[in-house]
Structures are given as structure tokens and as C-alpha cells.
Protein backbone atom coordinates (compact mmCIF):
# COMPACT_ATOMS: atom_id res chain seq x y z
CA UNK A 1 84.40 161.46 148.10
CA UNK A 2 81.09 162.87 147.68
CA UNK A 3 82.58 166.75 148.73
CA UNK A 4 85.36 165.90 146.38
CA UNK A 5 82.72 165.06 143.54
CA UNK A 6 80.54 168.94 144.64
CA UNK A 7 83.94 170.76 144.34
CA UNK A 8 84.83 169.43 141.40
CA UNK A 9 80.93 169.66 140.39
CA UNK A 10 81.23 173.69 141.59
CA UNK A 11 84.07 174.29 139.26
CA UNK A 12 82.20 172.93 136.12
CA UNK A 13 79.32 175.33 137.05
CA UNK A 14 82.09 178.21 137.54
CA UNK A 15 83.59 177.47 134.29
CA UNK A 16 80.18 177.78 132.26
CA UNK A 17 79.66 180.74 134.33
CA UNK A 18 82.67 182.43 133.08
CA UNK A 19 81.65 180.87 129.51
CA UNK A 20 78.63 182.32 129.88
CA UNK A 21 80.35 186.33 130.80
CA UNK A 22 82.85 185.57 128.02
CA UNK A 23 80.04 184.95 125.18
CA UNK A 24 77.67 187.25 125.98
CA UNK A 25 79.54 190.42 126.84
CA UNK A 26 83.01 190.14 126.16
CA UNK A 27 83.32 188.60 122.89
CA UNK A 28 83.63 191.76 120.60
CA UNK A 29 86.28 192.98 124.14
CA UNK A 30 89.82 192.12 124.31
CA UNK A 31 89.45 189.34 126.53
CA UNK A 32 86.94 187.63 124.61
CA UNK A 33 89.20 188.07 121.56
CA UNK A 34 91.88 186.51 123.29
CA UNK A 35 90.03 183.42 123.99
CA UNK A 36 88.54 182.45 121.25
CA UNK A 37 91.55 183.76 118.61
CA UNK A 38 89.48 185.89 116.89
CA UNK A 39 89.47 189.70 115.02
CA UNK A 40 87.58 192.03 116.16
CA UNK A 41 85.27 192.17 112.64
CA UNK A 42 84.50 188.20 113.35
CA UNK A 43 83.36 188.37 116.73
CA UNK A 44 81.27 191.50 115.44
CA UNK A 45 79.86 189.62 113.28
CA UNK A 46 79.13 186.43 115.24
CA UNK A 47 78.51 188.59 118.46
CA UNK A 48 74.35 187.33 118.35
CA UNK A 49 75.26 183.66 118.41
CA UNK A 50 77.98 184.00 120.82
CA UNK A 51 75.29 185.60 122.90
CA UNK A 52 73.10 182.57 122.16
CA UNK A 53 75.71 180.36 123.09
CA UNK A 54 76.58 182.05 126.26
CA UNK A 55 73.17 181.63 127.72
CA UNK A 56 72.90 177.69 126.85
CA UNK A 57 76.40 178.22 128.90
CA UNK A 58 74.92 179.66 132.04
CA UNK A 59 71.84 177.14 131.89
CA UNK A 60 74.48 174.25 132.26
CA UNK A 61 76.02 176.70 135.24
CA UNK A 62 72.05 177.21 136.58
CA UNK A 63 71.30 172.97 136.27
CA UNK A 64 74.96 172.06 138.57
CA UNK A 65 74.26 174.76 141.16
CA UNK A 66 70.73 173.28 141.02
CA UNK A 67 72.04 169.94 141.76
CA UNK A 68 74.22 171.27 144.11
CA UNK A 69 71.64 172.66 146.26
CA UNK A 70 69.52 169.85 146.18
CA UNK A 71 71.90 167.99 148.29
CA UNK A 72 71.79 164.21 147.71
CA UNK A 73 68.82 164.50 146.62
CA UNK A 74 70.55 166.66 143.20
CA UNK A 75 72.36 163.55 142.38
CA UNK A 76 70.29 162.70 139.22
CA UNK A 77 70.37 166.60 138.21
CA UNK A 78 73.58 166.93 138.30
CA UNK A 79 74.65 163.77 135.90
CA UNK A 80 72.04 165.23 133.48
CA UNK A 81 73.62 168.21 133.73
CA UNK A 82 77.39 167.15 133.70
CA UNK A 83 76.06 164.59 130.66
CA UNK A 84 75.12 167.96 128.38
CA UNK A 85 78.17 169.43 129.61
CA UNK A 86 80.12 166.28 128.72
CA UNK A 87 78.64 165.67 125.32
CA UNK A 88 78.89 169.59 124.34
CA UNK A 89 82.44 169.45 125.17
CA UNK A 90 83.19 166.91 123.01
CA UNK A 91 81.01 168.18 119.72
CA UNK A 92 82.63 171.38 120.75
CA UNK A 93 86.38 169.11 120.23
CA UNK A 94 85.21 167.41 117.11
CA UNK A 95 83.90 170.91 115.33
CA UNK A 96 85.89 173.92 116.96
CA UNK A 97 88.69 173.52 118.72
CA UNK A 98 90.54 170.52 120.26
CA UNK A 99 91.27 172.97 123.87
CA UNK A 100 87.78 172.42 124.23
CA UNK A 101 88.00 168.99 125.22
CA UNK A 102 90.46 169.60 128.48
CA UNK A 103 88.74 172.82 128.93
CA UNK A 104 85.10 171.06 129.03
CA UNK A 105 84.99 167.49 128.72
CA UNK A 106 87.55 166.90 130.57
CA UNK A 107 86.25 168.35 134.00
CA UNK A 108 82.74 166.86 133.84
CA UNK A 109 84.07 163.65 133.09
CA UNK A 110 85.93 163.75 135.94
CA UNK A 111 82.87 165.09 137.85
CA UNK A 112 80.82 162.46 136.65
CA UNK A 113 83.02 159.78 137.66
CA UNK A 114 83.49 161.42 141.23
CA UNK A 115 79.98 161.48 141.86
CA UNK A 116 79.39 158.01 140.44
CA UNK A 117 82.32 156.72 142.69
CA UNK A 118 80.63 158.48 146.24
């Protein structure tokens, strides 16, 4: 269960990885603007915060590969981590955009309860 509950872990910290690439270089790009359903004058005009918010992104990726290479000793980092995660997913469902909850939430509640469950 425990591998299960790093895999799953992994792909939360891959997600906010690609979070982080899609916010802070390709939002004003064709993929970004595919994403998040915007124009191109929008994301041109939001491009600093999406920046901002691309970075708080990869910390969340940097905190689960942390806990990941801490071994069972990351155990505590990685529910902090997978808690932000969680909770940011779901202000991110209440506020923006109800995808955000599957695309999110979703996986580090799942996460959490794998590693709670090992």
C-alpha cells in the first residue's frame, strides 16, 4: 500500500509540476490558453499572477518530492504538503472553476488517504 500511496503521491507532484510550466511560461501560449479558456489579451494581462501562482505550484511539487525522498521518514511532509494541495484545490473549486476539484482535490485526497491507510 505504501508504494501505491508514493505513486499516487508522485503524480500529485507531477501535476503541480506541469501547473507550475503551464502558469509561468505558457499562459499567454496556445496551450496555456487552452487550459484555462482564456483570450490571449486576458492572460496578457494576468500573465504576472499566473507567474505567481505557478511558483506556489512548483513549491507544492518541491514539498511531495521532498517527502518522497525522505522515505518513511517524509510521511509527515508529505500530508502537509498533500493538505495545501488539498485545501487549494478546493478554494480553487469554490472560486474558479469546478474541473479544479477532480483535477486537484481529487488526487491528493486520494493520496492522503493512501498514505494514511499504509
Amino acid at each position: 500500500m505504501a508504494l501505491i500511496a508514493n505513486i499516487v503521491v508522485g503524480i500529485v507532484a507531477l501535476l503541480h509540476g506541469y501547473f507550475l510550466v503551464l502558469e509561468m511560461f505558457l499562459w499567454d501560449k496556445p496551450a496555456g490558453l487552452r487550459a484555462f479558456g482564456q483570450t490571449l489579451e486576458a492572460a496578457k494581462a494576468s500573465k504576472v499572477l499566473a507567474a505567481n501562482q505557478g511558483l506556489y505550484n512548483g513549491f507544492l511539487a518541491a514539498g511531495l518530492v521532498w517527502g518522497l525522498l525522505l522515505g518513511s521518514a517524509g510521511t509527515g511532509v508529505k500530508l502537509f504538503f498533500l493538505g495545501c494541495v488539498l485545501i487549494a484545490g478546493l478554494y480553487g473549486a469554490a472560486t474558479a472553476s469546478g474541473k479544479i476539484l477532480f483535477v486537484q482535490a481529487l488526487p491528493a485526497a486520494v493520496a492522503i488517504a493512501l498514505i494514511l491507510l499504509s
